[in-house]
C-alpha atoms as a PDB file:
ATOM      1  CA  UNK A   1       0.000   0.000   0.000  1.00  0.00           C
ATOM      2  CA  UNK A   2       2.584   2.241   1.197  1.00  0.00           C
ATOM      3  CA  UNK A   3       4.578   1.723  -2.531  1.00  0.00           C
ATOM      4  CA  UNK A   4       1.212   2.197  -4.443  1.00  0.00           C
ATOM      5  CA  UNK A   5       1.368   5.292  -2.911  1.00  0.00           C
ATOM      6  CA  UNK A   6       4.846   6.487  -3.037  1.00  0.00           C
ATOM      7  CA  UNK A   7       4.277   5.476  -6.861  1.00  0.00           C
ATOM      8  CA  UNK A   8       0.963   7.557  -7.192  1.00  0.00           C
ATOM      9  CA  UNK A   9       2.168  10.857  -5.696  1.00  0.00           C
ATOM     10  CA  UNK A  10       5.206  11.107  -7.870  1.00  0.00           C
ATOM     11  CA  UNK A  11       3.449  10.177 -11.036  1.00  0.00           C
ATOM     12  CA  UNK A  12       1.365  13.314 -10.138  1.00  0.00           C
ATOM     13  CA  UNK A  13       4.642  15.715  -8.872  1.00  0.00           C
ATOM     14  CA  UNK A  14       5.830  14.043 -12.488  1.00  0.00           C
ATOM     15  CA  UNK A  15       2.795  15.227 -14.705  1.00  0.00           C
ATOM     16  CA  UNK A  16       2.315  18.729 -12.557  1.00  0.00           C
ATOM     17  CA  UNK A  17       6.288  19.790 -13.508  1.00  0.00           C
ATOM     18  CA  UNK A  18       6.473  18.358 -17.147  1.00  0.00           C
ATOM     19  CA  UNK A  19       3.165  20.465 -17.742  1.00  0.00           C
ATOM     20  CA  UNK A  20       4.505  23.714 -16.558  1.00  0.00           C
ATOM     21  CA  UNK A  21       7.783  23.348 -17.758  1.00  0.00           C
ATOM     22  CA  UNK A  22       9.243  26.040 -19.646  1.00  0.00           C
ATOM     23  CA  UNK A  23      11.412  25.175 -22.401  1.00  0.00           C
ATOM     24  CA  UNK A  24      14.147  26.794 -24.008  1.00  0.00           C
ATOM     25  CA  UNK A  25      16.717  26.195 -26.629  1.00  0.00           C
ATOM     26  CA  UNK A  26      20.151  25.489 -26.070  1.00  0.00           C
ATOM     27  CA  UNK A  27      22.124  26.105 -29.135  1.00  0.00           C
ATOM     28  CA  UNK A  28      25.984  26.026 -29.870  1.00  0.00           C
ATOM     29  CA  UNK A  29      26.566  29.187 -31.683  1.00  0.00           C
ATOM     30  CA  UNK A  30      29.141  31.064 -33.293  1.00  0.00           C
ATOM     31  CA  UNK A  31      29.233  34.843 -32.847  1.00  0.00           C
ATOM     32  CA  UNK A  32      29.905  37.029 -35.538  1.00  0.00           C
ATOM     33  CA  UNK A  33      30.123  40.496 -34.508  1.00  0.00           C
ATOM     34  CA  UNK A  34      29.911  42.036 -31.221  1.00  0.00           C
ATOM     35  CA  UNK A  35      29.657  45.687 -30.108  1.00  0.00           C
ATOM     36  CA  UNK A  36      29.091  48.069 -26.916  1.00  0.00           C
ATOM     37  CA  UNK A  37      26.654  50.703 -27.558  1.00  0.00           C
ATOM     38  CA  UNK A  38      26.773  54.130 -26.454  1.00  0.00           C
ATOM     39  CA  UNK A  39      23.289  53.194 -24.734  1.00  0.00           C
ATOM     40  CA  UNK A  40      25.534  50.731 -22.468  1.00  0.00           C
ATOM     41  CA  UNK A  41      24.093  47.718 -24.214  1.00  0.00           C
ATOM     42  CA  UNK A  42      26.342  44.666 -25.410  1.00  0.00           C
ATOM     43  CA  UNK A  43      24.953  43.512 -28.947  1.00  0.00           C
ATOM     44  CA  UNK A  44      25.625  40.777 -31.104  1.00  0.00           C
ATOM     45  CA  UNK A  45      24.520  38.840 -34.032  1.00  0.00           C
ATOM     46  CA  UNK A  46      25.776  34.869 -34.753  1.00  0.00           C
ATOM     47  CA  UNK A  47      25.453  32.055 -37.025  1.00  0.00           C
ATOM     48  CA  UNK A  48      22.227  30.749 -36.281  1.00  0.00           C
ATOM     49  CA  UNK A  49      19.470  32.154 -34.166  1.00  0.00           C
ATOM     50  CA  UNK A  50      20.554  36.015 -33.833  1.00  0.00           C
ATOM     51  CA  UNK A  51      21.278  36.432 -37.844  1.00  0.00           C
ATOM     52  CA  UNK A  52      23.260  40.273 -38.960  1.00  0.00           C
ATOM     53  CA  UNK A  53      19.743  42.179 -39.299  1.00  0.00           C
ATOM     54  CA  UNK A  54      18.540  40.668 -35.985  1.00  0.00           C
ATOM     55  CA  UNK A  55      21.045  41.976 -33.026  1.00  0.00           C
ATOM     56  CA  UNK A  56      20.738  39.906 -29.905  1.00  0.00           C
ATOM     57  CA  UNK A  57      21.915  41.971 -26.462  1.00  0.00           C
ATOM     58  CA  UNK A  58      23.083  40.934 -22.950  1.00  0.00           C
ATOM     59  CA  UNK A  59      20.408  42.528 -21.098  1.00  0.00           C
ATOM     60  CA  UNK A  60      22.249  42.756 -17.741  1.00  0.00           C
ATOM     61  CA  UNK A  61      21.104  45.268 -15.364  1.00  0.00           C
ATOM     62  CA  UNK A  62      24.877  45.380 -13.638  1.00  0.00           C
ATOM     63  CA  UNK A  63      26.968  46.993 -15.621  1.00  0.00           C
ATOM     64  CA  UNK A  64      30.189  45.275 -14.594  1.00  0.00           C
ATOM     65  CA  UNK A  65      27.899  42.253 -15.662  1.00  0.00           C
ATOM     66  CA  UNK A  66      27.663  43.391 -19.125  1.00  0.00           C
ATOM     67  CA  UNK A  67      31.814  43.894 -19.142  1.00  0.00           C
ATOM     68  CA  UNK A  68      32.095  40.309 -18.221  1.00  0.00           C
ATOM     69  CA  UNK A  69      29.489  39.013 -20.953  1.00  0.00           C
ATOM     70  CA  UNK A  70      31.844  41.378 -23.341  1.00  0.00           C
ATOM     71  CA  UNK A  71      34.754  40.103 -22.637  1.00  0.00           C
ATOM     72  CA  UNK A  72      33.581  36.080 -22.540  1.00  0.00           C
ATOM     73  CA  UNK A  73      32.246  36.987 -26.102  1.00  0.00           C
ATOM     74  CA  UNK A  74      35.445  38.558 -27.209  1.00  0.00           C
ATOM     75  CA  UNK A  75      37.360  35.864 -26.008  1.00  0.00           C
ATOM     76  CA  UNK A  76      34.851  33.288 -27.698  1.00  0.00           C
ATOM     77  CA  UNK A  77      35.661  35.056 -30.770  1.00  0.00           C
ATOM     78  CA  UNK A  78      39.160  35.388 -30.913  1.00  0.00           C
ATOM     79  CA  UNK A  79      39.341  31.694 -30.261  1.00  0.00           C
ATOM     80  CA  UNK A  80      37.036  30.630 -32.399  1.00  0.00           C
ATOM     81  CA  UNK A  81      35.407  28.867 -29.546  1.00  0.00           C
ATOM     82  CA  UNK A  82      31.256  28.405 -29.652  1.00  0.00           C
ATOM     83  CA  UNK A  83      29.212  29.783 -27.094  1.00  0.00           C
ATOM     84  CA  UNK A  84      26.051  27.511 -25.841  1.00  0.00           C
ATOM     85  CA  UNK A  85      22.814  30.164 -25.241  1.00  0.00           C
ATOM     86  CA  UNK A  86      19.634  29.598 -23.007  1.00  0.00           C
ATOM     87  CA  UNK A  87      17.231  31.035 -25.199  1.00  0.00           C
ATOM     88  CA  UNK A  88      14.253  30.899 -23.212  1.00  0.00           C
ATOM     89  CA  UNK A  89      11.921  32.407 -26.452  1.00  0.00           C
ATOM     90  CA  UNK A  90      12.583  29.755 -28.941  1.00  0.00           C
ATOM     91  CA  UNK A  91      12.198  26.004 -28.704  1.00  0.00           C
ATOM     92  CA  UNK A  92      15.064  24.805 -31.039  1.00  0.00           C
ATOM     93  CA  UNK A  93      18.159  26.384 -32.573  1.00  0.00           C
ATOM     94  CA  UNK A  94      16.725  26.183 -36.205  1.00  0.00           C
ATOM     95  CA  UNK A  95      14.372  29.198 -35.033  1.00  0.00           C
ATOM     96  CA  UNK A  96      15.656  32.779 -35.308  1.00  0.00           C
ATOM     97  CA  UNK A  97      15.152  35.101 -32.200  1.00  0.00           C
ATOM     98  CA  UNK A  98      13.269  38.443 -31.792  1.00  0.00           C
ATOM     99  CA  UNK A  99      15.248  41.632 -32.379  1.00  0.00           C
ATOM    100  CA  UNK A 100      17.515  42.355 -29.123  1.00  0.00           C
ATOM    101  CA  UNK A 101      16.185  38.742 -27.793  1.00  0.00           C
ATOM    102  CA  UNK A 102      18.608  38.625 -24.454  1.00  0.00           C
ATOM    103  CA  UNK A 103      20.274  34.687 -23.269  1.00  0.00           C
ATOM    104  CA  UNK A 104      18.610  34.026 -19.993  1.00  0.00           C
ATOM    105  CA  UNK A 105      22.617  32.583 -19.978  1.00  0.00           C
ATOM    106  CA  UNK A 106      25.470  31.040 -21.787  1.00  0.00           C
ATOM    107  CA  UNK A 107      28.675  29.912 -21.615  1.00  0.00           C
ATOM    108  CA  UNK A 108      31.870  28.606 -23.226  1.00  0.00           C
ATOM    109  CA  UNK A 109      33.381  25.168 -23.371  1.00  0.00           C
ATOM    110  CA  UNK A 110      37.304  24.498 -23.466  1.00  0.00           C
END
């Protein structure tokens, strides 16, 4: 009894989560060009969902937050390294994001 239970409550913890699940694309990206705007914004286009008509932006309220996502982009570039966005607006990397669309995060594997 105590197992049929168990089994029933996390069947129903298991169908609550999956149904408000938010889902978001992680893609392996290339960027290909990057700038800091005189509004303070980082913006940046890439190979596949943030295309050269469609600037993306780290939309960091911190300021010395926005230097760091500058300078891990940089560095991305100069290596020729990809960067892996959270894009919590799309559901797969074959979509292209909204003008200005901002990661919810990224980051860059050796």
């Amino acid at each position: 009894m105590t197992k049929l239970i168990k089994t029933m409550a996390f069947s129903v913890a298991a169908l609550f989560l999956s149904s408000n699940v938010a889902y978001a694309a992680h893609c392996g990206e290339k960027v290909t060009r990057l700038i800091i705007h005189r509004d303070g914004n980082v913006y940046f286009s890439t190979d596949k969902t943030c295309v050269e008509n469609g600037w993306c932006k780290l939309d960091f309220e911190d300021p010395k937050q926005a230097d760091r996502g500058y300078s891990m982009l940089l560095s991305a570039t100069i290596a020729d390294k990809k960067v892996t966005f959270t894009w919590p607006a799309i559901s797969n990397c074959d979509e292209i994001n909204a003008q200005h669309a901002s990661p919810e995060y990224f980051d860059i594997r050796p």
